[in-house]
Structure formats: structure tokens, C-alpha cells
C-alpha atoms as a PDB file:
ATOM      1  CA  UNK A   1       8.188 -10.220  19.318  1.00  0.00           C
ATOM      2  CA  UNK A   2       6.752 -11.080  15.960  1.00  0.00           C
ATOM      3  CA  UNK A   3       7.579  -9.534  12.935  1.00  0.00           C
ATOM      4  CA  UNK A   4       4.310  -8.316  12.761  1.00  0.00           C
ATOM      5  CA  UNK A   5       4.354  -5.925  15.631  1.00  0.00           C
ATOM      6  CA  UNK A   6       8.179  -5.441  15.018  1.00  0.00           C
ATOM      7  CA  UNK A   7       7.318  -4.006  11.464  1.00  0.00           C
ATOM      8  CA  UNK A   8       3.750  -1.906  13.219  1.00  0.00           C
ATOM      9  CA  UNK A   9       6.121  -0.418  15.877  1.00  0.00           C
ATOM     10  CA  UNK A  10       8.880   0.707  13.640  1.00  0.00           C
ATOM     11  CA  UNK A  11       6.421   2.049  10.381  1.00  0.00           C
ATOM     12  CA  UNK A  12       4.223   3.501  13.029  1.00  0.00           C
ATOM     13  CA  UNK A  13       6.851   5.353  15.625  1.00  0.00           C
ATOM     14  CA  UNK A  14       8.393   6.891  12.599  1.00  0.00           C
ATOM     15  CA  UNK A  15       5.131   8.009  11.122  1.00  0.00           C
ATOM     16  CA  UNK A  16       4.471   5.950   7.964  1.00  0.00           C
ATOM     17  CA  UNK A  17       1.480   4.071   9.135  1.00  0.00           C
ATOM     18  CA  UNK A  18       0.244   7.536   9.239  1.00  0.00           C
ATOM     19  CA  UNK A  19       2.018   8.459   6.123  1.00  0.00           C
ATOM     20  CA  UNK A  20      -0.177   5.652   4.217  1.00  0.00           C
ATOM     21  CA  UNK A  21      -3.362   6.199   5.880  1.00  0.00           C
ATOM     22  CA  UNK A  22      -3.094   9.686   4.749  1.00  0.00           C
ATOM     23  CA  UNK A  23      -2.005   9.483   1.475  1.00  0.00           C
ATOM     24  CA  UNK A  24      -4.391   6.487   0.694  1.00  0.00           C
ATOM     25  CA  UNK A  25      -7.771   8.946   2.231  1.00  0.00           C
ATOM     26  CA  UNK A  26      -6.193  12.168  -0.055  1.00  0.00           C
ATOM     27  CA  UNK A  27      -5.825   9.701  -3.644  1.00  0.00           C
ATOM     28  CA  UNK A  28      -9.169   8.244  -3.102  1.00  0.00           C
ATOM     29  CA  UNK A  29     -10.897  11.433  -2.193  1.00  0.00           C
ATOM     30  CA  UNK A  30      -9.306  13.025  -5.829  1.00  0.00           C
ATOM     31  CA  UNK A  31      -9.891   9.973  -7.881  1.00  0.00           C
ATOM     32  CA  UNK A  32     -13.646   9.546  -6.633  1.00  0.00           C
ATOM     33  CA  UNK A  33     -14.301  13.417  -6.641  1.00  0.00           C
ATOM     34  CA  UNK A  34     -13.281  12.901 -10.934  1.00  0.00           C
ATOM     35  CA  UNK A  35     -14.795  10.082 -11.610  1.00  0.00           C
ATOM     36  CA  UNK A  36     -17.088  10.218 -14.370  1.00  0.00           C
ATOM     37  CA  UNK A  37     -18.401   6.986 -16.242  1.00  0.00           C
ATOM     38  CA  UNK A  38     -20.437   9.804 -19.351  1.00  0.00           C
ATOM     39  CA  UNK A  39     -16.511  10.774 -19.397  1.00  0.00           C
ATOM     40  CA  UNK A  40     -15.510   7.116 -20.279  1.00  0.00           C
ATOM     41  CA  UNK A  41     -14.334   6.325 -16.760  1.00  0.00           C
ATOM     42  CA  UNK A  42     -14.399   2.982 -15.632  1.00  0.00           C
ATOM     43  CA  UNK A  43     -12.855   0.273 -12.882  1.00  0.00           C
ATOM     44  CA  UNK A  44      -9.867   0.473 -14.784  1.00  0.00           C
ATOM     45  CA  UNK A  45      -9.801   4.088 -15.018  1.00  0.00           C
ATOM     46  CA  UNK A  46     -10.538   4.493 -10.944  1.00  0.00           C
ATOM     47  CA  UNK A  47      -7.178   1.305 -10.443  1.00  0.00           C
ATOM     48  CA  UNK A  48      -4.976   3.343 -12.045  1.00  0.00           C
ATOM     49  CA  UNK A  49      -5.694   6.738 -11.067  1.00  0.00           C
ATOM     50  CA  UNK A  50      -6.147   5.883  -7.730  1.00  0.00           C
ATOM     51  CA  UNK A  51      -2.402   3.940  -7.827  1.00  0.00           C
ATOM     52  CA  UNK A  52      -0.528   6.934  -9.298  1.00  0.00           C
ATOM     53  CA  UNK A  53      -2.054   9.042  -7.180  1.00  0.00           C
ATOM     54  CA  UNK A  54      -1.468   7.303  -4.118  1.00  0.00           C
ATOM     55  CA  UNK A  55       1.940   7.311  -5.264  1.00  0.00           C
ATOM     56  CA  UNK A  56       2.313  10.942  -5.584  1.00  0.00           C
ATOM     57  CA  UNK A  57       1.074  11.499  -2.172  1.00  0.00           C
ATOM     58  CA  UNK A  58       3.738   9.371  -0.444  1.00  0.00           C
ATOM     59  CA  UNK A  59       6.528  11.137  -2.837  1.00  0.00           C
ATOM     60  CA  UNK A  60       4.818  14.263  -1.195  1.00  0.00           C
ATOM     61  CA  UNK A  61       4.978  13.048   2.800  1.00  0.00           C
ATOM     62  CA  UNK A  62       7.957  11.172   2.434  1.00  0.00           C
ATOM     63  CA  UNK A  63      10.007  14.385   0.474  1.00  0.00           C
ATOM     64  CA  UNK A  64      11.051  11.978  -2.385  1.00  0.00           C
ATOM     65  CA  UNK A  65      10.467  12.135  -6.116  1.00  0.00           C
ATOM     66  CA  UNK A  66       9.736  15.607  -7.406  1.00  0.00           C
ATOM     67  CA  UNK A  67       9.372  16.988  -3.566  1.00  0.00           C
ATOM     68  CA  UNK A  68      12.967  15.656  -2.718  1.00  0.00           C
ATOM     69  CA  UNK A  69      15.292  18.123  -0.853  1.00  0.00           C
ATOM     70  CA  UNK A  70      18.887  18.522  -0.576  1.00  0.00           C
ATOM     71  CA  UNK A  71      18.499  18.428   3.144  1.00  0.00           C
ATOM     72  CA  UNK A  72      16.161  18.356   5.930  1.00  0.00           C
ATOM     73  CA  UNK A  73      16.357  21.659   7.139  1.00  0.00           C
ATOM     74  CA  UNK A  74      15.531  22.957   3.427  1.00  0.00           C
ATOM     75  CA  UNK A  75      11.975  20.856   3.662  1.00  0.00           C
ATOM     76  CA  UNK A  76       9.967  24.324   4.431  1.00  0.00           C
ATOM     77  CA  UNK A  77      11.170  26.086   1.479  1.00  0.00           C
ATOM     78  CA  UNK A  78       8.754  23.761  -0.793  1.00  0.00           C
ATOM     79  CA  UNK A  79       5.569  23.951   1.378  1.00  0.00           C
ATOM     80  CA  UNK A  80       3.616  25.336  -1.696  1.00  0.00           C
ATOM     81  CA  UNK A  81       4.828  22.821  -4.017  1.00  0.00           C
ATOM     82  CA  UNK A  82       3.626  20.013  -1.484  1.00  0.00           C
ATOM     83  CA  UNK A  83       0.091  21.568  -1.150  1.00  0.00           C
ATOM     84  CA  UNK A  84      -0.390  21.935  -4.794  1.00  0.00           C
ATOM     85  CA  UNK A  85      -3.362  19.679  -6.311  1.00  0.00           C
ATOM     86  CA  UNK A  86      -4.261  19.175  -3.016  1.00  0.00           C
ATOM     87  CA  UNK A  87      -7.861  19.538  -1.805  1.00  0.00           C
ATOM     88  CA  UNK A  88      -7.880  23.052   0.992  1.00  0.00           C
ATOM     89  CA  UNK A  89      -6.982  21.596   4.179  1.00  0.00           C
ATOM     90  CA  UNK A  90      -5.622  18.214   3.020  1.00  0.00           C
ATOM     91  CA  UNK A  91      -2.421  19.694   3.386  1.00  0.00           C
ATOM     92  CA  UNK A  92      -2.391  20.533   6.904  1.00  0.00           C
ATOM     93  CA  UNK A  93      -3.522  17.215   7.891  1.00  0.00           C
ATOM     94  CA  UNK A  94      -0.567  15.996   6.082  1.00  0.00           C
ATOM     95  CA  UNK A  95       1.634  13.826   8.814  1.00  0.00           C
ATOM     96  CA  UNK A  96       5.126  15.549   9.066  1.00  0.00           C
ATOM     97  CA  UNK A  97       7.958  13.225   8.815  1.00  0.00           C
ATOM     98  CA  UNK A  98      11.928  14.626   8.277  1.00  0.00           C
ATOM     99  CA  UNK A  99      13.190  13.861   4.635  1.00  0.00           C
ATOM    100  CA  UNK A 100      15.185  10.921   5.184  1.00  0.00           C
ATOM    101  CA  UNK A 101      13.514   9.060   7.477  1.00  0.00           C
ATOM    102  CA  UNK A 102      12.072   7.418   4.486  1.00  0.00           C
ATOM    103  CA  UNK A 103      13.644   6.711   1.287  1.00  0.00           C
ATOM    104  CA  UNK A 104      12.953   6.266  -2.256  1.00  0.00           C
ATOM    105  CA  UNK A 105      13.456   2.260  -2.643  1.00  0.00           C
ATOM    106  CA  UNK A 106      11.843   0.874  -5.971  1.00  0.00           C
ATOM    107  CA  UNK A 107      11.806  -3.134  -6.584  1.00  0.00           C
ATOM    108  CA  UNK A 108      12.085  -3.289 -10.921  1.00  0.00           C
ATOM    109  CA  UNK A 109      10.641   0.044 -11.403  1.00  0.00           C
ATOM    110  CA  UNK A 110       7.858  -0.718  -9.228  1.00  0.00           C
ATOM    111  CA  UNK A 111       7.362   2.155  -6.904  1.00  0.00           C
ATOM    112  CA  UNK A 112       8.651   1.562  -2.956  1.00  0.00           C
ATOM    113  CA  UNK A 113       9.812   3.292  -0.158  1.00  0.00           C
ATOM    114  CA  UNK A 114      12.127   1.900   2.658  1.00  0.00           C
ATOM    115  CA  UNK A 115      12.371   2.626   6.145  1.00  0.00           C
ATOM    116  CA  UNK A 116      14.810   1.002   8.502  1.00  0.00           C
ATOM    117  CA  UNK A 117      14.853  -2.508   7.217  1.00  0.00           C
ATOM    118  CA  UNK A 118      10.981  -2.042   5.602  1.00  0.00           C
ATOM    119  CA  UNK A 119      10.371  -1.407   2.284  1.00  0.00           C
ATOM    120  CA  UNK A 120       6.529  -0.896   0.987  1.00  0.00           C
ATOM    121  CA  UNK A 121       5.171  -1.622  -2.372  1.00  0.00           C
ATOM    122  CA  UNK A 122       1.735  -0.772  -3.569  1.00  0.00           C
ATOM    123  CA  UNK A 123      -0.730  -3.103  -4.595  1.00  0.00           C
ATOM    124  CA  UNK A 124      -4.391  -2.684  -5.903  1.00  0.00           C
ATOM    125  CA  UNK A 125      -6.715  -5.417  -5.724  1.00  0.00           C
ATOM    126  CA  UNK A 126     -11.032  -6.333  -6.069  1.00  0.00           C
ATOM    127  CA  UNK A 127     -12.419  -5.169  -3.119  1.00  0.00           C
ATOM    128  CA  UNK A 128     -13.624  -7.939  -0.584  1.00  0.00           C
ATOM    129  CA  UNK A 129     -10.754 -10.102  -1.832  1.00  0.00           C
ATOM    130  CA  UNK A 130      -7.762  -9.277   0.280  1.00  0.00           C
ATOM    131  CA  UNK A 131      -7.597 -12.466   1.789  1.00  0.00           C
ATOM    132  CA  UNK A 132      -7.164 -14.118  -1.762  1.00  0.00           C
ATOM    133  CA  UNK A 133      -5.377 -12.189  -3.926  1.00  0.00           C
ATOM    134  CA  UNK A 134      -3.950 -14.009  -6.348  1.00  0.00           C
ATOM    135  CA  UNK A 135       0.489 -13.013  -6.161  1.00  0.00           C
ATOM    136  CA  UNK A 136       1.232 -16.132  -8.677  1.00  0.00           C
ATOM    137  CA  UNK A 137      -0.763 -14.278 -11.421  1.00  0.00           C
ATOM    138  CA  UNK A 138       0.438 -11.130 -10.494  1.00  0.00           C
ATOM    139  CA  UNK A 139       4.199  -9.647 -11.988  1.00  0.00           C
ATOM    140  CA  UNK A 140       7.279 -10.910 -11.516  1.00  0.00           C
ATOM    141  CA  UNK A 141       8.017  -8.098  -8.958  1.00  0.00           C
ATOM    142  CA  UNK A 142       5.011  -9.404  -6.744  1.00  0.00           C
ATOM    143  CA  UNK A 143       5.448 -12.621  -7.121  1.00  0.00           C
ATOM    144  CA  UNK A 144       9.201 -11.783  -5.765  1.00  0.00           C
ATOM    145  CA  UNK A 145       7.873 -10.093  -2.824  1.00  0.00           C
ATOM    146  CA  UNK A 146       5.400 -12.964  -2.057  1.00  0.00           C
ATOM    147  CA  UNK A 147       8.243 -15.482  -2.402  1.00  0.00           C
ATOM    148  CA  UNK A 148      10.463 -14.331   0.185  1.00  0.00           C
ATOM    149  CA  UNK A 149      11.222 -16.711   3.082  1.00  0.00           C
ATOM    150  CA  UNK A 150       8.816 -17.026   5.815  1.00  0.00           C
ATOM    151  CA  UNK A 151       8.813 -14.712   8.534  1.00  0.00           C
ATOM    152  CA  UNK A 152      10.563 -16.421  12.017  1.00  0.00           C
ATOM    153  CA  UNK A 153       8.367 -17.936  13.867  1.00  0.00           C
ATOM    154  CA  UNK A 154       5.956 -18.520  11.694  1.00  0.00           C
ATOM    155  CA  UNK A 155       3.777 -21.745  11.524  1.00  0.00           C
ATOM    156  CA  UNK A 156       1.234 -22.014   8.554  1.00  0.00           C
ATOM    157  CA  UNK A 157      -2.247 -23.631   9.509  1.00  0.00           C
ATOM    158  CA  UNK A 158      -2.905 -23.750   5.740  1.00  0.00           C
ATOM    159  CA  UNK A 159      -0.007 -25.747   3.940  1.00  0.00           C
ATOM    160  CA  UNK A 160      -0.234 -24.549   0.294  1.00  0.00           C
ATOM    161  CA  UNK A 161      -1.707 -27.568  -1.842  1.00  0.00           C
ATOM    162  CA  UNK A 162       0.847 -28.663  -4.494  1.00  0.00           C
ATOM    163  CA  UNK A 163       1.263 -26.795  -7.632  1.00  0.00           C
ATOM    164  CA  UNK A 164       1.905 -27.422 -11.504  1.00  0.00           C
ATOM    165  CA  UNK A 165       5.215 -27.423 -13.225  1.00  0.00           C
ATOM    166  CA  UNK A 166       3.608 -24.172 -15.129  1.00  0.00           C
ATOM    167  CA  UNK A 167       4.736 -22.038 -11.688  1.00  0.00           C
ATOM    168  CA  UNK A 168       8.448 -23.248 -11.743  1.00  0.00           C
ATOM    169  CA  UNK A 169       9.763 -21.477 -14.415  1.00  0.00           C
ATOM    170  CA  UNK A 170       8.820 -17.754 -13.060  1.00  0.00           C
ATOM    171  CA  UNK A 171      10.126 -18.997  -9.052  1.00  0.00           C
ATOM    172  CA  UNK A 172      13.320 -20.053 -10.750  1.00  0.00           C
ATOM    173  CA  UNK A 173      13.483 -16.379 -12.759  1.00  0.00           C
ATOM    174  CA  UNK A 174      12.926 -14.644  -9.356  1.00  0.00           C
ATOM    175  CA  UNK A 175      15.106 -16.727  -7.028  1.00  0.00           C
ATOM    176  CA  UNK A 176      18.142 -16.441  -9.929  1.00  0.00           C
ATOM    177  CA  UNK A 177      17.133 -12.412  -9.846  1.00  0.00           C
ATOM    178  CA  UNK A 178      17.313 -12.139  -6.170  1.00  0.00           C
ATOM    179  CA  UNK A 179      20.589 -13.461  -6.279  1.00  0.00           C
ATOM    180  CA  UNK A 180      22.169 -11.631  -8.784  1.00  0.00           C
ATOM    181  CA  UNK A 181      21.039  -8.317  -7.683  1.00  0.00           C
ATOM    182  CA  UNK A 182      22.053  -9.344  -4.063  1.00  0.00           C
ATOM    183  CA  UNK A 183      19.390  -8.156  -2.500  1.00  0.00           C
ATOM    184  CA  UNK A 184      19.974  -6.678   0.887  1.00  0.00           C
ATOM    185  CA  UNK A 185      19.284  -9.243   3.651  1.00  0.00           C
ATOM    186  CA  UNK A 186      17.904  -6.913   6.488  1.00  0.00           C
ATOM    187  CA  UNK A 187      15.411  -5.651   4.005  1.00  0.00           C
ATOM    188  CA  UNK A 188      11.817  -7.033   4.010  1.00  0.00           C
ATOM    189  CA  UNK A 189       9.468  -6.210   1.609  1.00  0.00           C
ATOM    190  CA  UNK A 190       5.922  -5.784   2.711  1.00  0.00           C
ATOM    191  CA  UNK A 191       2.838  -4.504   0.833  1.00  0.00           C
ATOM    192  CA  UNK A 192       0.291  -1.512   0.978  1.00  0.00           C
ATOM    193  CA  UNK A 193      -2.611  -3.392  -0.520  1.00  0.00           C
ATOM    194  CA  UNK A 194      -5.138  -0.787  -1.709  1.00  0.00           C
ATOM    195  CA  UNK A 195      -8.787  -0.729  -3.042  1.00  0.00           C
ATOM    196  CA  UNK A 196     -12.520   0.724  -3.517  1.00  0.00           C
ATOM    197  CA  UNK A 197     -16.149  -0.716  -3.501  1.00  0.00           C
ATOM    198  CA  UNK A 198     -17.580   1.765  -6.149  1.00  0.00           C
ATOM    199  CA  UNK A 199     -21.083   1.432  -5.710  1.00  0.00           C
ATOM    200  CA  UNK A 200     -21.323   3.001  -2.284  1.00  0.00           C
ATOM    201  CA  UNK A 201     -17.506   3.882  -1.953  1.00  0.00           C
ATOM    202  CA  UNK A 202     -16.052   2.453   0.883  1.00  0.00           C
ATOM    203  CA  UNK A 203     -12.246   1.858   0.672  1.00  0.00           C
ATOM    204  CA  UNK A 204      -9.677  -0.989   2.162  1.00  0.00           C
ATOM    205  CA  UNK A 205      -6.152  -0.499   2.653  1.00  0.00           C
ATOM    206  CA  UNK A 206      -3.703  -3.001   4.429  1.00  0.00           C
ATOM    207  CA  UNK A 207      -0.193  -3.176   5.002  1.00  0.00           C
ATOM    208  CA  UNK A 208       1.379  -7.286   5.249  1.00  0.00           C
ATOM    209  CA  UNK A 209       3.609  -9.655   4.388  1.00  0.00           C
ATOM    210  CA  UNK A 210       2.202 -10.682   0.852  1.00  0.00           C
ATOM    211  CA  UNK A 211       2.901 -15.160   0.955  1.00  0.00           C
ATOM    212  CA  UNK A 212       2.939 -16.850  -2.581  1.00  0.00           C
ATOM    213  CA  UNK A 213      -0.436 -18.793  -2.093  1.00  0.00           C
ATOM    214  CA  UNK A 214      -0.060 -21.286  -4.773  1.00  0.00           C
ATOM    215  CA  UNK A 215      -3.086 -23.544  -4.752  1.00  0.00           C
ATOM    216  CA  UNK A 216      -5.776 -20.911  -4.066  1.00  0.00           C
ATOM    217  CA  UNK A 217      -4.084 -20.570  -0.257  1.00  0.00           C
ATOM    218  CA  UNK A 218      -3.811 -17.560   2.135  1.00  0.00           C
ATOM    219  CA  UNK A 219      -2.627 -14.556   0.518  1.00  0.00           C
ATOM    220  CA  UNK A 220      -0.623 -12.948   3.625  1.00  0.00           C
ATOM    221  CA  UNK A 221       1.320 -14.315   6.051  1.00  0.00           C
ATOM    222  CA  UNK A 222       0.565 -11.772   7.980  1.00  0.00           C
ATOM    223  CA  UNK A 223      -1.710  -8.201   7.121  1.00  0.00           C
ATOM    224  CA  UNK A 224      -2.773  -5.297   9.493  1.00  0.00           C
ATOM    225  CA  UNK A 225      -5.671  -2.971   8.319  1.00  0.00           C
ATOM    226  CA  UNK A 226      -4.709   0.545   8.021  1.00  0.00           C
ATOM    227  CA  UNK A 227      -8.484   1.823   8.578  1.00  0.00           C
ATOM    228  CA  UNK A 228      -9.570   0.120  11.368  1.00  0.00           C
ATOM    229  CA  UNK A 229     -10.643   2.221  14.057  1.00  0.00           C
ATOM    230  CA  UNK A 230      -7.914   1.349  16.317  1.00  0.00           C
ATOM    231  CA  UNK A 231      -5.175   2.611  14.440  1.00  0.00           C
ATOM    232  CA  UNK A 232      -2.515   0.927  16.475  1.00  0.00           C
ATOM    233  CA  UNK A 233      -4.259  -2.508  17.023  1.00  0.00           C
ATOM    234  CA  UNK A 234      -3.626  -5.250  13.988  1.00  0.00           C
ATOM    235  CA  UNK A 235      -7.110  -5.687  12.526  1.00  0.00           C
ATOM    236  CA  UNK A 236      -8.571  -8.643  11.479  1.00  0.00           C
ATOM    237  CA  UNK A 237     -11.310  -8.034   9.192  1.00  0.00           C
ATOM    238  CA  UNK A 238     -12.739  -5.608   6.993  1.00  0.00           C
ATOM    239  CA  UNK A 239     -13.701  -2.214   8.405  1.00  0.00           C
ATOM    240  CA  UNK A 240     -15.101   0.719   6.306  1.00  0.00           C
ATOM    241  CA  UNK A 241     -13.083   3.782   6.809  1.00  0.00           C
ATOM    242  CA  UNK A 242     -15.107   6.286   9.310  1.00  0.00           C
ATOM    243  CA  UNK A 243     -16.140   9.812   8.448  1.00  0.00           C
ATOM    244  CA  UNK A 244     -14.314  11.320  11.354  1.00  0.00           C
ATOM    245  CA  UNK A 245     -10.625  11.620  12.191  1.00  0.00           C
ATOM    246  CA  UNK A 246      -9.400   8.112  13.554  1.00  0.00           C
ATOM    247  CA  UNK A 247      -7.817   7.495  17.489  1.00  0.00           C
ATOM    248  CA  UNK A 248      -4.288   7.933  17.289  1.00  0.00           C
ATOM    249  CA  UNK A 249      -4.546   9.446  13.890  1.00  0.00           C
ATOM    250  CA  UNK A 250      -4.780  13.247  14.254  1.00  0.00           C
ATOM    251  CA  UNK A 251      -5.594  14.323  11.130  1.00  0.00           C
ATOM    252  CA  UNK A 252      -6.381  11.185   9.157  1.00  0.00           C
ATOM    253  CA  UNK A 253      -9.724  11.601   7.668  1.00  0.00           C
ATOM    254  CA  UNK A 254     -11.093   9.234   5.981  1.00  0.00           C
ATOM    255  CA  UNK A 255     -11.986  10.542   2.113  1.00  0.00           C
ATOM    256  CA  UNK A 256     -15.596  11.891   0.800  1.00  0.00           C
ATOM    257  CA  UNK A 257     -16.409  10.744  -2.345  1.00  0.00           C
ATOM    258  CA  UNK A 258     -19.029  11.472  -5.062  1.00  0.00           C
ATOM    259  CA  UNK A 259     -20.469   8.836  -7.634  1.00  0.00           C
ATOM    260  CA  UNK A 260     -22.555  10.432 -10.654  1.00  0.00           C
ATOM    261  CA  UNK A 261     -23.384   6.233 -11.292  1.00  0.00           C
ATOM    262  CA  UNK A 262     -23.286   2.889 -10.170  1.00  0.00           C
ATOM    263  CA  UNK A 263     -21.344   1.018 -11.464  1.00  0.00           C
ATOM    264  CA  UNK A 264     -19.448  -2.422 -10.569  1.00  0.00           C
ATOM    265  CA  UNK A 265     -15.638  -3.858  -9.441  1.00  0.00           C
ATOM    266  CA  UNK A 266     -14.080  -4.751 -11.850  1.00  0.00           C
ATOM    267  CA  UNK A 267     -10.565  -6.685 -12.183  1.00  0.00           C
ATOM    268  CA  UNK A 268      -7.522  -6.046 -10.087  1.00  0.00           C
ATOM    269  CA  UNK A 269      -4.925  -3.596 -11.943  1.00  0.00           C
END
């Protein structure tokens, strides 16, 4: 089995392919429903809303953060906090997974959350781009995730082209920080890429093994999209989230939104 479909059938059995579809459709649906460009709002505005956000929700799902509880059996006694800020109804379509089952798991302060031997990190990124995001540019925590070793098994049909001596210094910084901190060796790090095509407001959200594509190369080694319409099947390309709830998804709907103005991507956050 690949590590592909061994990551899918863990994250999804235990609920947090749900968990992220879910939180993803709730952020998106707030930050749209605000956005207002006479207000000042722009791209950089909707990236960063949107990202903290998305982050609250999975505190809220995943009972960590502000919604931790001392134990599982005490997760009912802060229903109301949980619903709060949320639009009526979002709440119910919440996916209900027992505190613990996923953990708080940061990488340098940026926000994660670990199941089993998965952690996720979030990532924003120009929509229509997925496929080249650009991890060398990106922090030294992403770059870290991207430079992990290869998954087993894995054979690359695009061997990155070689690179400058101007990307050594930052792989040397992240292998020397991976060392030090002695980074767990069951623990993968994989990425909940996220983003929004303002003009007529469709969204993209994947989760995948990020790959360090120096030279312009692939950006994942592997990534599965988290709004295709077969929620359990790996997707392939770029599907629009549908208005209705999604197969295998009960109460995953994908988020309204409402632009006052057009207006265009901008840069990735």
C-alpha cells in the first residue's frame, strides 16, 4: 500500500478528512460572507482571514486550543462555546470526533495537528497553482516539510533540474534543525493546501505530501483533493466544490459566498 492511501485511510477512518473539509467550507463561507473591498479588504485581507479562521475551526472539531477538555467524556459540557461565531446550522454539520483522537502538534509555531503518525499543516496558495507552488520561497517551516525524505516507493518522473548554491544555506539550517530537535521518525508531515478564486468564488483545498521542487518541478509528491465529489477517491484535478452535501460526507456543504466586487488573486500568503 502506498503512503498515499495509507495516510487517506487513517485521516479518513478517524474523521479528519471530514474534519478539514468541514472546517475549510465553514472559514470560507465567514471570510467571503465579510468581505468588503469599500471596507479596505483585499487578497491579502481574504489569505489571512481565511487561514486563521480555518484554524479556529479545526481547534473547534478537533477539541484543542481554546475548546480543549480535560477529558473526553467532559466534550458536551462546551457545546455552546463550539457553536459560537458559527453560522445557524454549521454547527450540527460539524463532524464529531473524541478529543484525543487528534492532537495539537505545531511545527515552529506554525499551526498543526497530529493524528497517529500524521501531522497537518496549513498552507494558502494562488488559486489554479497547486501543482506549482513554490516551497523553496516559502518559510523555513515549509521548506522543512517539503524536504523530508521521499515517501517508499516512490519513483519521480520529473527529476528536479539542478539548483544554485543560493538554496544550500536554508537546506543546511533545516536538516541541522531536524536533527537537533529530534524529530519523531514515525511522524510525517503532510499539508492542507487551501485557497479561493475571488471573482466567482470557487474554492480548492488538498491534503499531500508537499516535495521541495527546486527548479520550477512538481510541487507534491503526492496530493488528494478534499472537494472532489468522490470524497474517498484521490482526485486528480481541480474540481469546484458542489452546492450540495458531498457522497460520503454527511454534512459537508460546500460554503455560499457573497462578493459586493470583482476583484483579482492576488499573491500567496
Amino acid at each position: 500500500m502506498s503512503e498515499q492511501q495509507d495516510a487517506l485511510e487513517d485521516l479518513g477512518s478517524s474523521g479528519v478528512l471530514s474534519a478539514l473539509a468541514w472546517a475549510g467550507t465553514s472559514a470560507y463561507r465567514r471570510t467571503m460572507e465579510d468581505y468588503d473591498p469599500d471596507t479596505g479588504h483585499d487578497q491579502g485581507w481574504v489569505g489571512t482571514t481565511a487561514h486563521r479562521l480555518f484554524c479556529d475551526r479545526l481547534h473547534r472539531v478537533f477539541s484543542t486550543g481554546k475548546y480543549a477538555v480535560d477529558a473526553p467524556e467532559a466534550a458536551g459540557a462546551g457545546l455552546d462555546a463550539v457553536a459560537a461565531g458559527l453560522f445557524p446550522g454549521e454547527h450540527r454539520k460539524m463532524p464529531i470526533i473524541t478529543p484525543g483522537v487528534v492532537t495539537w502538534s505545531d511545527l515552529n509555531q506554525s499551526p498543526g495537528w497530529r493524528c497517529g503518525r500524521w501531522r497537518i499543516l496549513l498552507a494558502s496558495f494562488v488559486y489554479g497553482e497547486s501543482n506549482r507552488i513554490p516551497w523553496p520561497r516559502k518559510s523555513p517551516t515549509k521548506q522543512r516539510v517539503a524536504s523530508q525524505g521521499k515517501p517508499d516507493g516512490y519513483v519521480d518522473p520529473h527529476p528536479m533540474l539542478p539548483f544554485g548554491d543560493e538554496f544550500a544555506p536554508s537546506l543546511a539550517s533545516i536538516a541541522q534543525a531536524m536533527s537537533e530537535e529530534g524529530e519523531d521518525l514515525d511522524l510525517t508531515s503532510l499539508i492542507a493546501a487551501h485557497s479561493v478564486e475571488l471573482e466567482v468564488g470557487i474554492r480548492e483545498l488538498y491534503l499531500g505530501r508537499s516535495r521541495l521542487n527546486r527548479g520550477r518541478g512538481e510541487a507534491w509528491y503526492w496530493k488528494h483533493d478534499l472537494l472532489a465529489t468522490d470524497f474517498g477517491t484521490p482526485g486528480t484535478g481541480t474540481i469546484p466544490a458542489s452546492p450540495g452535501p458531498r457522497p460520503g460526507t454527511p454534512g459537508v456543504q460546500d460554503a455560499p459566498v457573497r462578493l459586493r466586487r470583482e476583484v483579482r488573486e492576488g499573491n500567496d500568503k
